[in-house]
Protein backbone atom coordinates (compact mmCIF):
# COMPACT_ATOMS: atom_id res chain seq x y z
CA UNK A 1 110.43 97.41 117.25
CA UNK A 2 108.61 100.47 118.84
CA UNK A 3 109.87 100.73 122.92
CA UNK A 4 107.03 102.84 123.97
CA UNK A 5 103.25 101.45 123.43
CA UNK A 6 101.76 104.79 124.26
CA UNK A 7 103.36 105.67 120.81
CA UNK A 8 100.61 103.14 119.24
CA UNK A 9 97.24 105.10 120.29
CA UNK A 10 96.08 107.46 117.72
CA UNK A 11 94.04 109.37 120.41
CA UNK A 12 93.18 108.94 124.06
CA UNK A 13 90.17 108.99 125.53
CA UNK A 14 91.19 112.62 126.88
CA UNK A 15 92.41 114.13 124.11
CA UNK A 16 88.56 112.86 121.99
CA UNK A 17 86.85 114.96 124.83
CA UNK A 18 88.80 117.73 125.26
CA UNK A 19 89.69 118.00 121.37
CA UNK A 20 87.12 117.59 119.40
CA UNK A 21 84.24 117.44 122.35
CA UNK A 22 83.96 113.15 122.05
CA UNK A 23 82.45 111.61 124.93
CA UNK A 24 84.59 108.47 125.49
CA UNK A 25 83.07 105.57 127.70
CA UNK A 26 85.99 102.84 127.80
CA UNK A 27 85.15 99.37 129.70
CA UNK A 28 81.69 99.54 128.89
CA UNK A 29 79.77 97.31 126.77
CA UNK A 30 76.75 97.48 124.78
CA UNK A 31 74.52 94.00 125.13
CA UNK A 32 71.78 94.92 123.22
CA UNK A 33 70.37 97.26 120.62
CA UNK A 34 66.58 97.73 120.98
CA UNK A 35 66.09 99.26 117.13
CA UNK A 36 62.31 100.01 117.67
CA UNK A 37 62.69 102.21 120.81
CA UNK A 38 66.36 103.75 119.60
CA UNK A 39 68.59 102.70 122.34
CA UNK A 40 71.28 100.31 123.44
CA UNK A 41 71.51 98.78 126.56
CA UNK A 42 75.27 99.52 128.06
CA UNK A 43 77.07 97.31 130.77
CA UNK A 44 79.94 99.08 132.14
CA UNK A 45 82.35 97.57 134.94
CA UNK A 46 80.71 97.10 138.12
CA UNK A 47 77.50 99.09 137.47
CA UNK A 48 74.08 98.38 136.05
CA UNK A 49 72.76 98.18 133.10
CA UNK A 50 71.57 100.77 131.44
CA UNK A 51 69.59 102.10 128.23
CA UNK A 52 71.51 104.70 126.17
CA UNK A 53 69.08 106.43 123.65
CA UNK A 54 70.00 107.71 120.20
CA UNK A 55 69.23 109.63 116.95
CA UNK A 56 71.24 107.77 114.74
CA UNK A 57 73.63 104.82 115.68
CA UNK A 58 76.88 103.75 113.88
CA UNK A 59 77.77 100.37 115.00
CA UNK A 60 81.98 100.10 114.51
CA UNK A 61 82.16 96.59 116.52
CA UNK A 62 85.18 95.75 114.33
CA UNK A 63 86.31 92.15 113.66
CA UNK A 64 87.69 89.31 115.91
CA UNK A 65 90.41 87.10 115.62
CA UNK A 66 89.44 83.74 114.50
CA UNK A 67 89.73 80.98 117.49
CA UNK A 68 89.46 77.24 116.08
CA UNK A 69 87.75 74.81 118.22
CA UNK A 70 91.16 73.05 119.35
CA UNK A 71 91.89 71.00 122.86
CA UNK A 72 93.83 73.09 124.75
CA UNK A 73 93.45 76.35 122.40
CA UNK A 74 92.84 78.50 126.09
CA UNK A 75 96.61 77.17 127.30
CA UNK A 76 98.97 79.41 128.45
CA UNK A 77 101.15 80.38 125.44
CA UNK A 78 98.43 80.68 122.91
CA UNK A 79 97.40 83.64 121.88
CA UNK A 80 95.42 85.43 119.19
CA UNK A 81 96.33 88.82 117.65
CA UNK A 82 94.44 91.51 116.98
CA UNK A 83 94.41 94.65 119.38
CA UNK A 84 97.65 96.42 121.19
CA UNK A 85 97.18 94.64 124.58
CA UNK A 86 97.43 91.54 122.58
CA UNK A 87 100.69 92.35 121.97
CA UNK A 88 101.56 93.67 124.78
CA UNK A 89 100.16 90.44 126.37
CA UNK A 90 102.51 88.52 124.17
CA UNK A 91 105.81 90.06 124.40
CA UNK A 92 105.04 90.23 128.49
CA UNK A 93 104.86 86.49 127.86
CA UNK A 94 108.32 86.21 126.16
CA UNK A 95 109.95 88.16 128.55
CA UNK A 96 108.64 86.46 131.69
CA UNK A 97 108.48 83.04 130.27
CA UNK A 98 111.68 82.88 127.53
CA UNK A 99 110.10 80.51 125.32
CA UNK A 100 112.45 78.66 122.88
CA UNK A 101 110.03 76.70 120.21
CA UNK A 102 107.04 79.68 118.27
CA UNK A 103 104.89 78.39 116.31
CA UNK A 104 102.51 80.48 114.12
CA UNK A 105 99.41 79.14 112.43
CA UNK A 106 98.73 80.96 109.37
CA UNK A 107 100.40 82.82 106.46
CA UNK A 108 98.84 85.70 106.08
CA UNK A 109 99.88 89.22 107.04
CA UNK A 110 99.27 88.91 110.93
CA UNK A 111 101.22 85.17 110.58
CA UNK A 112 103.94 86.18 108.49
CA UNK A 113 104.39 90.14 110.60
CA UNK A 114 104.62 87.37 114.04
CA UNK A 115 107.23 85.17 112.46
CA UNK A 116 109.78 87.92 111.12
CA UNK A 117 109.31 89.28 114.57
CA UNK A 118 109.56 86.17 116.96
CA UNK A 119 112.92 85.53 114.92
CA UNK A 120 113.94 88.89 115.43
CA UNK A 121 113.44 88.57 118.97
CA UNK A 122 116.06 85.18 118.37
CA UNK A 123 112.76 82.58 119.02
CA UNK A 124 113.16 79.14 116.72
CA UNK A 125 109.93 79.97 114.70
CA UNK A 126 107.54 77.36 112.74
CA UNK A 127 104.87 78.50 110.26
CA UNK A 128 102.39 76.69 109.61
CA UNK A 129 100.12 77.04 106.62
CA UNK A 130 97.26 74.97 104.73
CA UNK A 131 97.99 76.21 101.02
CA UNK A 132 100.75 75.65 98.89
CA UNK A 133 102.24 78.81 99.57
CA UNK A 134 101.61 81.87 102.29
CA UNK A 135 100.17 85.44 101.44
CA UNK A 136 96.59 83.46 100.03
CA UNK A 137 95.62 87.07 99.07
CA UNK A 138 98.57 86.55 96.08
CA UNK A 139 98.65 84.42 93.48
CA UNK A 140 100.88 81.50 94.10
CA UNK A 141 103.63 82.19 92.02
CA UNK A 142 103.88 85.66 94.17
CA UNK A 143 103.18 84.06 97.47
CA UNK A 144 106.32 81.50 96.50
CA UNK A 145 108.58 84.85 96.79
CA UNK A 146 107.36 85.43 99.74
CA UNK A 147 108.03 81.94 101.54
CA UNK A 148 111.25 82.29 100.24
CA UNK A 149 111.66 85.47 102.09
CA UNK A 150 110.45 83.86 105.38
CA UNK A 151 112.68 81.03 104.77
CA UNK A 152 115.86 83.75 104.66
CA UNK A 153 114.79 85.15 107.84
CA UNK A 154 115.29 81.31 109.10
CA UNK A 155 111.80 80.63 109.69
CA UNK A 156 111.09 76.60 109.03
CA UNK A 157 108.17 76.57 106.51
CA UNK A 158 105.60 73.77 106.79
CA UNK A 159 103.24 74.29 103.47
CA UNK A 160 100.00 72.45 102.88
CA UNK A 161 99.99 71.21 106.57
CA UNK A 162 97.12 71.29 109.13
CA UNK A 163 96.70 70.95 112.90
CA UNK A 164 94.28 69.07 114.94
CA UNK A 165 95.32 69.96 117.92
CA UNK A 166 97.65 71.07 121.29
CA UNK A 167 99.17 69.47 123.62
CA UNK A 168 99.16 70.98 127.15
CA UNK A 169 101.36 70.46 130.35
CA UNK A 170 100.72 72.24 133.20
CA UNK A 171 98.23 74.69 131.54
CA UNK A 172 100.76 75.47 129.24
CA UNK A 173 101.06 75.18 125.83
CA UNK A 174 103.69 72.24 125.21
CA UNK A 175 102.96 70.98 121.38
CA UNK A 176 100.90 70.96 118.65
CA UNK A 177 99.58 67.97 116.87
CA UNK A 178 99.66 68.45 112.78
CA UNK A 179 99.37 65.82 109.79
CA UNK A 180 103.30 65.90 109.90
CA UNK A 181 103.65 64.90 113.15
CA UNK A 182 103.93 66.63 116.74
CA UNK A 183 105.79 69.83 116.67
CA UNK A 184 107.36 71.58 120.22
CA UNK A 185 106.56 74.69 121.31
CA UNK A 186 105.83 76.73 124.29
CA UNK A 187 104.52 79.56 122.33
CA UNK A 188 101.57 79.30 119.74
CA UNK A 189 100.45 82.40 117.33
CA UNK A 190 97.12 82.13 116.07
CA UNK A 191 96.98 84.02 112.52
CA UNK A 192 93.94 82.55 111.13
CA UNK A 193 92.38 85.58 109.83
CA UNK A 194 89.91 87.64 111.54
CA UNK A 195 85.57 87.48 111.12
CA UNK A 196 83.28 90.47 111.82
CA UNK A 197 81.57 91.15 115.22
CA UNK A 198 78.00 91.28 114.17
CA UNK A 199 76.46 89.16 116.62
CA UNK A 200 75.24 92.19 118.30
CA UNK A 201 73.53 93.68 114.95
CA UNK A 202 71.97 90.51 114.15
CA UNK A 203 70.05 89.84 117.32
CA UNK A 204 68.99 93.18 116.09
CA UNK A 205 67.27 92.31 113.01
CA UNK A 206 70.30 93.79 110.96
CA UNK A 207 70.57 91.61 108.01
CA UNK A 208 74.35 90.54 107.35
CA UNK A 209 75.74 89.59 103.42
CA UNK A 210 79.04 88.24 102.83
CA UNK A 211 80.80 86.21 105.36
CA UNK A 212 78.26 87.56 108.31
CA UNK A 213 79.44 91.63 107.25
CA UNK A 214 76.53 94.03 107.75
CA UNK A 215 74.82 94.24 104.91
CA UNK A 216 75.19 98.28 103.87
CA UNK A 217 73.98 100.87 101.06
CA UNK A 218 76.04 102.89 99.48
CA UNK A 219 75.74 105.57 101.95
CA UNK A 220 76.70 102.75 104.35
CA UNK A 221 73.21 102.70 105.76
CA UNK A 222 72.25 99.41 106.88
CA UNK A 223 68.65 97.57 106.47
CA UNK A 224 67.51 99.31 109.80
CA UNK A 225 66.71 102.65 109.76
CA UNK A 226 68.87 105.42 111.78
CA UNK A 227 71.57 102.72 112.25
CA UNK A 228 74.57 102.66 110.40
CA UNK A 229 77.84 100.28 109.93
CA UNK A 230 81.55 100.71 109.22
CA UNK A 231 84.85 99.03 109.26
CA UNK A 232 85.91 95.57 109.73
CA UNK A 233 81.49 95.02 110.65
CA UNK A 234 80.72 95.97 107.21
CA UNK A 235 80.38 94.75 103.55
CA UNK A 236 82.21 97.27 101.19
CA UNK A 237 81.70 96.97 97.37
CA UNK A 238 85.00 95.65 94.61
CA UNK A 239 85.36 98.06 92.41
CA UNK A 240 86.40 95.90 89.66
CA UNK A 241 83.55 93.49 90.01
CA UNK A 242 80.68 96.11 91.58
CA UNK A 243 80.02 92.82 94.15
CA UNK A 244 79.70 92.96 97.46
CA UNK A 245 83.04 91.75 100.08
CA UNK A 246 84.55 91.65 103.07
CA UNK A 247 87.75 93.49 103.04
CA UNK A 248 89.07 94.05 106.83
CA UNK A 249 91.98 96.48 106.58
CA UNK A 250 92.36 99.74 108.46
CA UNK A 251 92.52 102.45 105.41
CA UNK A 252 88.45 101.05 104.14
CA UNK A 253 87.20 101.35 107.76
CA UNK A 254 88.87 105.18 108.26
CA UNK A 255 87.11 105.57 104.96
CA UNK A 256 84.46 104.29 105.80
CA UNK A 257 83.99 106.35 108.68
CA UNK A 258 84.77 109.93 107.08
CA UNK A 259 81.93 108.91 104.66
CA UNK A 260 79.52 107.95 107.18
CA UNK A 261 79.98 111.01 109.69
CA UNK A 262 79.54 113.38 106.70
CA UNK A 263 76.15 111.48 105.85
CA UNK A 264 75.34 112.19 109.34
CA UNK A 265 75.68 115.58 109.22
CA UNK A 266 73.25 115.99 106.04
CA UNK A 267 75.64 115.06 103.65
CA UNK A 268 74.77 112.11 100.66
CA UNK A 269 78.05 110.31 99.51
CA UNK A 270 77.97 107.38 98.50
CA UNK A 271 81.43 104.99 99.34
CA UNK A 272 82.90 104.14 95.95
CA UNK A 273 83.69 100.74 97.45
CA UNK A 274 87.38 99.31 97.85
CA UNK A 275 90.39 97.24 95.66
CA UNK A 276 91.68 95.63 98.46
CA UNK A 277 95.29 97.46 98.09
CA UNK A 278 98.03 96.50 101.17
CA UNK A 279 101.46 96.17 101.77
CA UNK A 280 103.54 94.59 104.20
CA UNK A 281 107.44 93.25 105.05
CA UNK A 282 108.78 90.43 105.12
CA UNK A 283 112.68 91.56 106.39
CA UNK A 284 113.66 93.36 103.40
CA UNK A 285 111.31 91.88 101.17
CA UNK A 286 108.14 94.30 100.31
CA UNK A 287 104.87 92.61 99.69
CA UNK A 288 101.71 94.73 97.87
CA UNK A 289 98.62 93.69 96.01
CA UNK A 290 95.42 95.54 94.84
CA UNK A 291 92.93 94.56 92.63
CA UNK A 292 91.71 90.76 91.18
CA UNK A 293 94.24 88.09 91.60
CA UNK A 294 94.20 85.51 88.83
CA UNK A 295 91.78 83.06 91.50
CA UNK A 296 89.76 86.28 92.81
CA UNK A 297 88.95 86.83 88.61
CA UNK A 298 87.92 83.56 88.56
CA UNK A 299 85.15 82.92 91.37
CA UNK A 300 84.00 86.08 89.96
CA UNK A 301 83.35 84.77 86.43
CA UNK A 302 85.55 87.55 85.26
CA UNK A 303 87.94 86.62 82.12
CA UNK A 304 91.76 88.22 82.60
CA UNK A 305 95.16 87.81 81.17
CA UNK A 306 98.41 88.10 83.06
CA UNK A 307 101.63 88.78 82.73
CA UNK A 308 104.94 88.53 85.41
CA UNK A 309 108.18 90.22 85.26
CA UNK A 310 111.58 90.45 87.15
CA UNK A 311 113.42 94.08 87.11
CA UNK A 312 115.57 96.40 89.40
CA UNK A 313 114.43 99.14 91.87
CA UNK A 314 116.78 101.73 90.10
CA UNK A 315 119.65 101.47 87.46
CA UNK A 316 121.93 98.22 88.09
CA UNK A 317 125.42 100.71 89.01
CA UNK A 318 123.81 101.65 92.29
CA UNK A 319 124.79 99.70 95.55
CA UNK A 320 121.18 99.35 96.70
CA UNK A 321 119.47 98.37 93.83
CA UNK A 322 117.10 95.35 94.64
CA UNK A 323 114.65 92.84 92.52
CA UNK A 324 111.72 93.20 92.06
CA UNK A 325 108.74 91.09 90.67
CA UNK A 326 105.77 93.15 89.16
CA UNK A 327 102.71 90.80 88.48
CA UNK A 328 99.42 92.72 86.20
CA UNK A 329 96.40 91.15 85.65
CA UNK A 330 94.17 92.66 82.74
CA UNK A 331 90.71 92.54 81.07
CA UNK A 332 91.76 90.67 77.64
CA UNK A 333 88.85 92.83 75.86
CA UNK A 334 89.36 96.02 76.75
CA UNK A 335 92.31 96.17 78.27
CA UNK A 336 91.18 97.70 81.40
CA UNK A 337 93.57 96.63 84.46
CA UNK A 338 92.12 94.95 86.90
CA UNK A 339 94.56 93.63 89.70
CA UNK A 340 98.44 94.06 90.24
CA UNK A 341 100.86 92.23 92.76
CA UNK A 342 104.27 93.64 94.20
CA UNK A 343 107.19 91.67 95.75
CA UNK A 344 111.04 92.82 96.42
CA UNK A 345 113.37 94.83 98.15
CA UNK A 346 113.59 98.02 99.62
CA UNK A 347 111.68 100.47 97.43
CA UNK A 348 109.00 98.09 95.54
CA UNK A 349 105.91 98.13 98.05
CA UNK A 350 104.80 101.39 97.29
CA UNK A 351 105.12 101.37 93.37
CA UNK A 352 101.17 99.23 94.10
CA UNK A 353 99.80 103.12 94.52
CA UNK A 354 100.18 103.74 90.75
CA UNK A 355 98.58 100.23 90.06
CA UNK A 356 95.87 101.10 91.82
CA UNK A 357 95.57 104.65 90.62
CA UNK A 358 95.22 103.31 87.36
CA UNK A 359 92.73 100.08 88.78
CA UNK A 360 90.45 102.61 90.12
CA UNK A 361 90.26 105.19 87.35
CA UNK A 362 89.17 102.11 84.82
CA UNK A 363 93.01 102.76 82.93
CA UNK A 364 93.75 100.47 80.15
CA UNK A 365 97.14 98.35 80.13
CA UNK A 366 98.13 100.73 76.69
CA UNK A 367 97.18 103.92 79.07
CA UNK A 368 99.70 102.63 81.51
CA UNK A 369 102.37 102.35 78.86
CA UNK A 370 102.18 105.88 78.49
CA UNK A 371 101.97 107.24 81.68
CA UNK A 372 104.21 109.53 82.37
CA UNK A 373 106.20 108.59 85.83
CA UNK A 374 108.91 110.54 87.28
CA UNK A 375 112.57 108.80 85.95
CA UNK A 376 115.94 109.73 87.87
CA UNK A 377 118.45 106.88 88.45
CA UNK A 378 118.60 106.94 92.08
CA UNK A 379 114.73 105.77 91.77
CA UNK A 380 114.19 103.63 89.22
CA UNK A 381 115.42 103.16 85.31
CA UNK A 382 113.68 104.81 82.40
CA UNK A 383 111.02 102.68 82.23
CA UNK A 384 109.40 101.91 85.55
CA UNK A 385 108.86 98.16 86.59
CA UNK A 386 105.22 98.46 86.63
CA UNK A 387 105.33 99.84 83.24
CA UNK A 388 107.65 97.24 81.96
CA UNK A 389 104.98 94.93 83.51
CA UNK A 390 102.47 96.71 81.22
CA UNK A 391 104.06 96.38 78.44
CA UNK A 392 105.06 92.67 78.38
CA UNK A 393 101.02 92.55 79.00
CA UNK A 394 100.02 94.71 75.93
CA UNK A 395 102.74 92.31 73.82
CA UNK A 396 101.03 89.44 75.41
CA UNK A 397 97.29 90.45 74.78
CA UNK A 398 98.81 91.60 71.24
CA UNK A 399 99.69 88.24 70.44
């Protein structure tokens, strides 16, 4: 959807020196820290190695898409997704090659963005996806919306399937072998989620927590002194549970970073720690979430109620009013929210803000109730979904 991929970079490496004085060394890469002397040993293109000292180190290696171990997974035709020349990569391949047959393992945001836009593009598009529904960071019930949703944009569904492997012909990608048989394709997404790069930490001695994250402070100071972690590489701590995670979206690691540059310049601020709030589209279909859902509460050992209603964008006499499905999740004690879900049409995503506004300032489901949200019938009806929601959950918890 965007012509120009220039458009995509936030800053070039020009515009970091010669605005804001950022020395930016592309192509190179570090291969080692040495923590006890204070340096890193860099690699650039072409040149030897050599030891960069510093004061104080942030390591920002990001995350990495995850590869299975698959026959054939280096074919031509299957690709990963994570930065801009992997798309670039990709859409060079559908131009060059036409493919006919897509298939895209995985339902989460990268699989389902790749489907809506491989059938925009006119590609016959598979999904494929171990759980009963996509979107595993919803509850079921919400992620059944939005495999409906895919389904309307004509993308053929395969649910609680797997694959063992791919077929290749040529070097190319020709099929992929699943429990439901062999499937065509000459083009193969890989949305399988993504793990952090902290291979380079841990040789190190940088001791990782949850799912191989560096493990941080609140300052996000990690167990080394002078070196420091951020983003997609890093732990951050749930707010509703005070545990540790591994939450890789962009808006935690800008945060992240903000937090830890001030630190470096004498500052102490701790990082609150993160919900987990995001949004995506499915077509017209809006998909949000923050919070607990009802299996995150769970594996935390943390009791909730929860309550799901249909309503309307706006008041029924407009022409674009759309449904929407508000989903609240609540401490049955106190009442304190602790997780909301979002999914409709145009004008739903962004309603998650206010659920988790009220998530992160420890709001009850009665404080909700009463907020008091702007009302005009070009927006929504007197009472906004999400405090409809609220209210069928203060009935429900009433009960």
């Amino acid at each position: 959807m965007v012509d120009d991929t220039d458009a995509l970079i936030a800053r070039t490496p020009e515009e970091f020196r010669r605005k804001l004085d950022i020395e930016v060394h592309t192509e190179h890469q570090v291969i080692e820290i040495d923590a006890k002397n204070q340096r890193v040993a860099v690699q650039a293109q072409g040149a030897p190695l050599r030891w960069e000292p510093y004061d104080e180190l942030v390591i920002a290696t990001g995350s990495a898409p995850i590869v299975p171990s698959w026959d054939g997974v280096g074919a031509r035709g299957v690709f990963a997704v994570k930065s801009l020349e992997d798309g670039v990569r990709i859409r060079q391949y559908i131009d060059s090659e036409q493919p006919r047959h897509a298939v895209v393992v995985g339902g989460g945001y990268i699989g389902i963005e790749m489907a809506e836009n491989l059938r925009h593009l006119g590609i016959e598009t598979t999904l494929i996806e171990q759980l009963a529904e996509v979107m595993p960071s919803l509850d079921p019930d919400m992620g059944a919306l939005v495999s409906q949703g895919l389904r309307d944009l004509g993308v053929r569904l395969l649910l609680q399937h797997s694959v063992s492997g791919i077929e290749v012909k040529s070097g190319r990608v020709r099929a992929l072998q699943t429990n439901a048989g062999i499937i065509p394709c000459d083009l193969l997404i890989l949305g399988l989620g993504v793990r952090p790069v902290s291979e380079l930490a841990h040789a190190a001695g940088v001791k990782l927590g949850v799912k191989n994250a560096i493990r941080v402070d609140p300052y996000l100071k990690s167990s080394i002194p002078s070196i420091w972690a951020v983003g997609d590489v890093a732990e951050s701590t749930n707010l509703i549970t005070g545990q540790p995670g591994y939450v890789a979206l962009a808006t935690v690691a800008n945060k992240q970073g903000r937090i830890a540059g001030l630190n470096l310049s004498g500052a102490s601020i701790p990082f609150p720690g993160v919900l987990g709030t995001a949004i995506t589209r499915v077509g017209t279909l809006e998909v949000a979430r923050t919070g607990l859902t009802l299996a995150e509460a769970q594996n935390a050992q943390v009791d909730v109620v929860a309550v799901r209603i249909q309503s309307e964008t706006k008041l029924g006499y407009f022409p674009d009013v759309s449904s929407i499905t508000v989903k609240l999740i609540a401490d049955p004690k106190s009442g304190r929210l602790v997780g909301g879900q979002i999914v409709g049409g145009t004008g739903s995503g962004k309603r998650i803000d206010t659920i988790a506004v009220a998530a992160t300032a420890k709001m009850t489901i009665h404080d909700m109730v009463d907020l008091d949200l702007a009302y005009a019938p070009p927006f929504s009806d007197v009472w906004d979904p999400v405090q409809i929601a609220a209210r069928a959950l203060v009935s429900k918890m009433s009960q």
